[in-house]
PDB file of N, CA and C in Angstrom:
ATOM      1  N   UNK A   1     -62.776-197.355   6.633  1.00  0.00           N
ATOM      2  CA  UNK A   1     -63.165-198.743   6.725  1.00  0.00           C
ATOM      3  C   UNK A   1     -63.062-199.350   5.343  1.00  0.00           C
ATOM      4  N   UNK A   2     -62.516-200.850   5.461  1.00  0.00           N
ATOM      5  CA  UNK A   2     -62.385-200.980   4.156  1.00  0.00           C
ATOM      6  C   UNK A   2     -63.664-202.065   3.559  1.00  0.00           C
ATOM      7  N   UNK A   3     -63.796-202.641   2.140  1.00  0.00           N
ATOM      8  CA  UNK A   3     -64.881-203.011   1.528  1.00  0.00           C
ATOM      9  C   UNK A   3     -65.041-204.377   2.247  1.00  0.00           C
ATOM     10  N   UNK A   4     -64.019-205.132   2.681  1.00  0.00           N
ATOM     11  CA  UNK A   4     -64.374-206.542   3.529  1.00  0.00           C
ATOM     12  C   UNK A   4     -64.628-206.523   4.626  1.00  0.00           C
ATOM     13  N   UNK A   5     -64.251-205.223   5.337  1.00  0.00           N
ATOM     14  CA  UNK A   5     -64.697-204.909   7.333  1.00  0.00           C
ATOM     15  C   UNK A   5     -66.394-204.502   6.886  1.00  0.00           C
ATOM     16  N   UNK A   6     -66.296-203.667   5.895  1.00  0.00           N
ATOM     17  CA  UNK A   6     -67.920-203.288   5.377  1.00  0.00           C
ATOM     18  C   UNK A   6     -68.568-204.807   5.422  1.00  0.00           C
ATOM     19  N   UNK A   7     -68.504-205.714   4.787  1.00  0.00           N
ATOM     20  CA  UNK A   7     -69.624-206.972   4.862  1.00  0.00           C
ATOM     21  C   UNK A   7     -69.340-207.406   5.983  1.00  0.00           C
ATOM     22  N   UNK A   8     -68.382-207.348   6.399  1.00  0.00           N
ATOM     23  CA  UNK A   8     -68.763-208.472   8.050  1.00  0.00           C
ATOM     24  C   UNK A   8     -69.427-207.815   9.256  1.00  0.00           C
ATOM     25  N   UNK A   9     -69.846-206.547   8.508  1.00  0.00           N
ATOM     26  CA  UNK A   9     -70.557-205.944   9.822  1.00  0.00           C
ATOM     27  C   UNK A   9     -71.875-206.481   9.310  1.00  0.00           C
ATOM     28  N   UNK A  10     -72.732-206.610  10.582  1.00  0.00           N
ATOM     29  CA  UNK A  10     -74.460-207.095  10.506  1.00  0.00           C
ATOM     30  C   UNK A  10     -74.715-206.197  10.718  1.00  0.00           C
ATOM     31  N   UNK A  11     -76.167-205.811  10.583  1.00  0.00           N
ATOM     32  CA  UNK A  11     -77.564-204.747  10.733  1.00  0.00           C
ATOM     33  C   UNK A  11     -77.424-204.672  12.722  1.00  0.00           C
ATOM     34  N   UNK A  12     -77.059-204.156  13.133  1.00  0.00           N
ATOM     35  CA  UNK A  12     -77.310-203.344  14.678  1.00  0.00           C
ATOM     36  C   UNK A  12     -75.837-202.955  14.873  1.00  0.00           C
ATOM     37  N   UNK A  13     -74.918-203.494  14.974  1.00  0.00           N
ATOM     38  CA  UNK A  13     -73.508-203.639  15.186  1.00  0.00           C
ATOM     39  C   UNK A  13     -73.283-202.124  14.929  1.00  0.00           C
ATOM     40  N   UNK A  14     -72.296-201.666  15.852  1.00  0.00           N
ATOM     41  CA  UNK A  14     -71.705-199.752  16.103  1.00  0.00           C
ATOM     42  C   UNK A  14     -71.023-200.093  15.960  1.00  0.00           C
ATOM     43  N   UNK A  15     -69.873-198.802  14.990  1.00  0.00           N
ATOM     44  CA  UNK A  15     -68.590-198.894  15.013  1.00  0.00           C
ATOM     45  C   UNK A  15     -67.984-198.749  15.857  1.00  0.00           C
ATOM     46  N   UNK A  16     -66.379-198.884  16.425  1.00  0.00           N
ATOM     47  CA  UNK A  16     -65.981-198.739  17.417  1.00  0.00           C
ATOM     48  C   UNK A  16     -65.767-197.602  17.868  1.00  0.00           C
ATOM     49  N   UNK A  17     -66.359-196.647  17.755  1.00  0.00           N
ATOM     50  CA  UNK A  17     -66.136-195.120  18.121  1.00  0.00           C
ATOM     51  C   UNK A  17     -67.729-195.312  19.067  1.00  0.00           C
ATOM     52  N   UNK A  18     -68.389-196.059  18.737  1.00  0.00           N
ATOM     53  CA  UNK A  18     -69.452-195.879  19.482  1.00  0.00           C
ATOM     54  C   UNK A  18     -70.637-195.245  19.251  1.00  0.00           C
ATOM     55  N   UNK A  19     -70.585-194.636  18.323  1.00  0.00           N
ATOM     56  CA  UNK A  19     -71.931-193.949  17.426  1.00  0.00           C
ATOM     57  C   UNK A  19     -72.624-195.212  16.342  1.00  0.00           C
ATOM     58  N   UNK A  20     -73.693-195.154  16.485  1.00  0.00           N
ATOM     59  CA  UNK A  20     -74.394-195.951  15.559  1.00  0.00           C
ATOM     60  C   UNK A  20     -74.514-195.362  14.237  1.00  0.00           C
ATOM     61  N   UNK A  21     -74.378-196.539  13.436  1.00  0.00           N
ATOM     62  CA  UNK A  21     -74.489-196.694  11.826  1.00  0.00           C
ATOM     63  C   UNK A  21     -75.246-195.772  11.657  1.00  0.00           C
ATOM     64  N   UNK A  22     -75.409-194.808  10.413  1.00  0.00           N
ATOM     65  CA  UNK A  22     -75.968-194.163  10.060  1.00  0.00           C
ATOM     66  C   UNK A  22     -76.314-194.370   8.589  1.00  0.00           C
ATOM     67  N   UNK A  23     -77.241-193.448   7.807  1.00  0.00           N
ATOM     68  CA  UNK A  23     -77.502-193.343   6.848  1.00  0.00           C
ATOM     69  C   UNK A  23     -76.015-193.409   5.751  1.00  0.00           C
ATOM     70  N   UNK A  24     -75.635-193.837   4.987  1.00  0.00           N
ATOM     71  CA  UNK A  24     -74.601-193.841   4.003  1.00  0.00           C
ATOM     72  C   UNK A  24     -75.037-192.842   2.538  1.00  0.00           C
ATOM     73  N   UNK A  25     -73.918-191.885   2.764  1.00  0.00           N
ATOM     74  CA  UNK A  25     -74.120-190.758   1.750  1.00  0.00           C
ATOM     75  C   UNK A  25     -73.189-190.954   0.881  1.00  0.00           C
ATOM     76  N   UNK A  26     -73.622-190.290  -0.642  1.00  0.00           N
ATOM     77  CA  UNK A  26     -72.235-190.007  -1.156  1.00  0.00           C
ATOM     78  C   UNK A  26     -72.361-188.626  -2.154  1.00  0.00           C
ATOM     79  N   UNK A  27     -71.274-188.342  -1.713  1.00  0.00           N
ATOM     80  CA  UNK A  27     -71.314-187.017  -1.744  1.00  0.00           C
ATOM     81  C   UNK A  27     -69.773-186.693  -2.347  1.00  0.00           C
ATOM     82  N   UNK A  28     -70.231-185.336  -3.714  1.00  0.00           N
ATOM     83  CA  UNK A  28     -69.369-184.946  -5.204  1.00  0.00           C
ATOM     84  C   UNK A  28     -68.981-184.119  -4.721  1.00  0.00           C
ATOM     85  N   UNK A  29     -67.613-183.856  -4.573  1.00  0.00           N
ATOM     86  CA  UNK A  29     -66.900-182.568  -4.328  1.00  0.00           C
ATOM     87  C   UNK A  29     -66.423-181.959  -5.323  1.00  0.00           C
ATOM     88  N   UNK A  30     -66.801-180.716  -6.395  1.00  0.00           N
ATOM     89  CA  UNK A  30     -66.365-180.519  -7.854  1.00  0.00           C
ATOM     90  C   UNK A  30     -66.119-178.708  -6.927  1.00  0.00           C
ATOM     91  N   UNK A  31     -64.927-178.671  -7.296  1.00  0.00           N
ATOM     92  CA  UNK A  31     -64.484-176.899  -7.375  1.00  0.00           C
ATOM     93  C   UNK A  31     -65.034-176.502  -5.728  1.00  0.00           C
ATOM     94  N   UNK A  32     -65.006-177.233  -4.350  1.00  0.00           N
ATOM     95  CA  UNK A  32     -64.939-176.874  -3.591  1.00  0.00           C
ATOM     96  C   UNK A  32     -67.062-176.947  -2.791  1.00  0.00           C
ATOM     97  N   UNK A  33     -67.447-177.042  -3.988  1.00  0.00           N
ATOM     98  CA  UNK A  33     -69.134-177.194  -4.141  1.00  0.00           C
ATOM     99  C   UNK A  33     -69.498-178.878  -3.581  1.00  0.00           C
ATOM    100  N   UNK A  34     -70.686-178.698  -2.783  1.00  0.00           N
ATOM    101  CA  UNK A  34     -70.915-179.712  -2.331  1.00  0.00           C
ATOM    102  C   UNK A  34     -72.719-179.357  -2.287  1.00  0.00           C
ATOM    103  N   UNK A  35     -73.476-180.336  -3.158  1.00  0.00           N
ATOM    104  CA  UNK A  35     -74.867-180.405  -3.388  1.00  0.00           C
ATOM    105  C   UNK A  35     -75.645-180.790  -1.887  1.00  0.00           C
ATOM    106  N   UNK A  36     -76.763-179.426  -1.560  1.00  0.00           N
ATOM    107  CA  UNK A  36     -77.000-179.720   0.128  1.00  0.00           C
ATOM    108  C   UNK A  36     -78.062-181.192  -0.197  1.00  0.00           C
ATOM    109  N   UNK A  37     -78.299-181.037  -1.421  1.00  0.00           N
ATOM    110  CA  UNK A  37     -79.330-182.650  -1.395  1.00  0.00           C
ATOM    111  C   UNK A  37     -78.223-184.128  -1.129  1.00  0.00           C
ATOM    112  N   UNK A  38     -77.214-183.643  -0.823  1.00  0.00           N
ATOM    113  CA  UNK A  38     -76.797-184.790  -0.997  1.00  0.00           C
ATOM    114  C   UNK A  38     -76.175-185.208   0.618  1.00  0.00           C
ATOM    115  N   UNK A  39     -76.507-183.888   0.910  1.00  0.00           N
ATOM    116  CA  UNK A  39     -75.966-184.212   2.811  1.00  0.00           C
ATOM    117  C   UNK A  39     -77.421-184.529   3.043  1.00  0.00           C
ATOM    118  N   UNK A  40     -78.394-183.621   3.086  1.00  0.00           N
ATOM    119  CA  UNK A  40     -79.838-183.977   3.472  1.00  0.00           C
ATOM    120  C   UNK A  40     -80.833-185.377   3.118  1.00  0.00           C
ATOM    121  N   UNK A  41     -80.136-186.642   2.914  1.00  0.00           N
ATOM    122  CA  UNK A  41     -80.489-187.479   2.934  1.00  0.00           C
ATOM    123  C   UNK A  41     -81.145-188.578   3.796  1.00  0.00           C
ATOM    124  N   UNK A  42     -82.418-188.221   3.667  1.00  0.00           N
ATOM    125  CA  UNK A  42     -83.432-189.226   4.987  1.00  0.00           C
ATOM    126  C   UNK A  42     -83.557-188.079   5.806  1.00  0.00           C
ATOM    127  N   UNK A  43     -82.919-186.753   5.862  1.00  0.00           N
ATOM    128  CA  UNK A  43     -82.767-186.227   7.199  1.00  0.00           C
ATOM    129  C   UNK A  43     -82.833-184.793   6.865  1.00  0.00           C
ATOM    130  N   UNK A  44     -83.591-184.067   7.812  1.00  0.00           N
ATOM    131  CA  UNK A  44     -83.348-182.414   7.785  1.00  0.00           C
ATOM    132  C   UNK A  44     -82.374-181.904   8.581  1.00  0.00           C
ATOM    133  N   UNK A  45     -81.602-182.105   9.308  1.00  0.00           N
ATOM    134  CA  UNK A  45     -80.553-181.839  10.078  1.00  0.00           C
ATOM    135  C   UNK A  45     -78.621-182.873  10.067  1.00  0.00           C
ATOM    136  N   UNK A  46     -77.826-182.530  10.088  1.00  0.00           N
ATOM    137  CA  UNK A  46     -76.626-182.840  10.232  1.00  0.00           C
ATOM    138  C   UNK A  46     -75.423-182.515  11.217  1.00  0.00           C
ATOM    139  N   UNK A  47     -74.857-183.438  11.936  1.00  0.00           N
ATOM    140  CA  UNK A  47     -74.357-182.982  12.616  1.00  0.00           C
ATOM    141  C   UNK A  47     -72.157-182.583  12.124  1.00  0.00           C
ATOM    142  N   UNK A  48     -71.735-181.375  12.024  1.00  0.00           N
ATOM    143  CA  UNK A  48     -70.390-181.057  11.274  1.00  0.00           C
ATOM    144  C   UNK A  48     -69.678-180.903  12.081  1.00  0.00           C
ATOM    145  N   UNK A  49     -68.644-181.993  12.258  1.00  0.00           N
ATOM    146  CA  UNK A  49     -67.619-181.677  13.658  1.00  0.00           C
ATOM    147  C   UNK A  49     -66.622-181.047  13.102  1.00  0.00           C
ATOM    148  N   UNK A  50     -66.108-180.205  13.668  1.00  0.00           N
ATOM    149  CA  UNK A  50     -64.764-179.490  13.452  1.00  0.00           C
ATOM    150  C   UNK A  50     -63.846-179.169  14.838  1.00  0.00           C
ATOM    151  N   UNK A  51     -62.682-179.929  14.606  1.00  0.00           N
ATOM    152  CA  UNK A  51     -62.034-180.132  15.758  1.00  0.00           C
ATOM    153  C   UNK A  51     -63.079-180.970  16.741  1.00  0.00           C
ATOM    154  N   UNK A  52     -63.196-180.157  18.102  1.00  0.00           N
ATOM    155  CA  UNK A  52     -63.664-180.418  19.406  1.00  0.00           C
ATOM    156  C   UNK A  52     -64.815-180.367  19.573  1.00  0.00           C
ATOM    157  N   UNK A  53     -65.509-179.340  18.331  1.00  0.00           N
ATOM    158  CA  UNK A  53     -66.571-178.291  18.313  1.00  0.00           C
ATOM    159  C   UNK A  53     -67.585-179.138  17.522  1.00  0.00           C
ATOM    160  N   UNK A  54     -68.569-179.532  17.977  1.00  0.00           N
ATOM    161  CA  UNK A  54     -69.757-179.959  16.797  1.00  0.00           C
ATOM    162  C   UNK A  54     -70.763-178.918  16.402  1.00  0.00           C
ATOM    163  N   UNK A  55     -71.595-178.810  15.568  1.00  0.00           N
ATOM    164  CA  UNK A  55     -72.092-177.526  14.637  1.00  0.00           C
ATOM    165  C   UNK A  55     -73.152-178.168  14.321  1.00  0.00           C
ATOM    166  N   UNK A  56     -74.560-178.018  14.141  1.00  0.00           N
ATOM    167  CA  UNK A  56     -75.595-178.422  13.360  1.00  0.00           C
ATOM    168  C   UNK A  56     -76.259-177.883  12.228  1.00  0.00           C
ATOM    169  N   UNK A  57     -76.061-178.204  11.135  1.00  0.00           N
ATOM    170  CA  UNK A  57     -76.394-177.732  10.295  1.00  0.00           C
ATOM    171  C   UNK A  57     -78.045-178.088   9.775  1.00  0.00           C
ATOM    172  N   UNK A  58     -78.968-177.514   9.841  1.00  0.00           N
ATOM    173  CA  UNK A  58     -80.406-177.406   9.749  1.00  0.00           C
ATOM    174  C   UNK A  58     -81.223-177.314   8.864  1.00  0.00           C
ATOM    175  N   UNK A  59     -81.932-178.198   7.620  1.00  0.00           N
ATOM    176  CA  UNK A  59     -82.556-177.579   6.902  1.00  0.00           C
ATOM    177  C   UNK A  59     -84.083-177.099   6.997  1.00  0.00           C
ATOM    178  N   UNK A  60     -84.703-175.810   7.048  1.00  0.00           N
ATOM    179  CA  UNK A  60     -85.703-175.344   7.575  1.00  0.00           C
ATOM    180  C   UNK A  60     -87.232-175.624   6.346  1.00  0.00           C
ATOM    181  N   UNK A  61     -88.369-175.489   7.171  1.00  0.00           N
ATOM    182  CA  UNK A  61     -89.319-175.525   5.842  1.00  0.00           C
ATOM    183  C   UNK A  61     -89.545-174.804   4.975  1.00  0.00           C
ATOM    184  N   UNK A  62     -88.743-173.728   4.868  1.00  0.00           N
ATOM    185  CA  UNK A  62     -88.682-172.752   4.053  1.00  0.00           C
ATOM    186  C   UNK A  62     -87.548-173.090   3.117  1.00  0.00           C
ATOM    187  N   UNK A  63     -86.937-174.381   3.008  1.00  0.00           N
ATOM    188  CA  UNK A  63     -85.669-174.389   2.508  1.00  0.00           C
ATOM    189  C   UNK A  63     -84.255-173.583   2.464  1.00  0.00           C
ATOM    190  N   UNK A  64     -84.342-173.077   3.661  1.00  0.00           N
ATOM    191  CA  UNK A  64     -82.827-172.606   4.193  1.00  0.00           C
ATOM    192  C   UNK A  64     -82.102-173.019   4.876  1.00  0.00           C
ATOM    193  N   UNK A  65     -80.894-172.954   4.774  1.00  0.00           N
ATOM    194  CA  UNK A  65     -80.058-173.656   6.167  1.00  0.00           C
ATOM    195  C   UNK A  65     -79.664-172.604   7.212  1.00  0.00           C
ATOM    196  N   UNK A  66     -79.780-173.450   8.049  1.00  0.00           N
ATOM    197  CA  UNK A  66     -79.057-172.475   9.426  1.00  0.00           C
ATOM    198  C   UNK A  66     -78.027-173.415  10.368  1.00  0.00           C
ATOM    199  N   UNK A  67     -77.186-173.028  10.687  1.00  0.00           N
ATOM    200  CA  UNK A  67     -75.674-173.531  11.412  1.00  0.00           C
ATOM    201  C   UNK A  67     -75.933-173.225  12.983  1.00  0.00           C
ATOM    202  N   UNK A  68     -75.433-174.087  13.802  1.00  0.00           N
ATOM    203  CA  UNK A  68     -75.496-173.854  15.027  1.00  0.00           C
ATOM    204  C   UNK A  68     -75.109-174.546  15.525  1.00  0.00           C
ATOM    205  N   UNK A  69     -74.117-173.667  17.080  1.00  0.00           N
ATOM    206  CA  UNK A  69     -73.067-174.014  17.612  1.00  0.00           C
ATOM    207  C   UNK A  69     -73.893-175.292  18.721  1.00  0.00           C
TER     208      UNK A  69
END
C-alpha cells in the first residue's frame, strides 16, 4: 500500500482482503535476526502465514515462545 492510499483510509475501514486494520509494526531485519519485541507489540500472540498454512506464534508468561499449527 502506498503513502497516499495510507491517508485516505479512515479509522474502521478493512482492507480489501477483508481482515481488519491491525496494529502497525516495524520491524529490523539485520543478518536474518528479527527482535521478538518488535512482533509482540500490543499483543502476546501472532498470527505467521506460510503458504496455505497459518501458524501461531505465542508469547507465554514465562517469556517463551511456542509455534502452533
Amino acid at each position: 500500500m502506498n503513502a497516499s492510499a495510507d491517508e485516505d483510509k479512515k479509522e474502521g475501514d478493512e482492507p480489501s482482503d477483508g481482515r481488519a486494520e491491525g496494529i502497525r509494526r516495524h520491524l529490523t531485519i539485520v543478518d536474518n535476526r528479527v527482535e521478538s519485541r518488535d512482533l509482540f507489540v500490543g499483543t502476546r500472540d501472532i498470527i505467521i502465514v506460510h503458504g496455505r498454512d497459518a501458524y501461531r506464534l505465542r508469547l507465554t508468561a514465562q517469556n517463551k515462545l511456542i509455534l502452533t499449527k
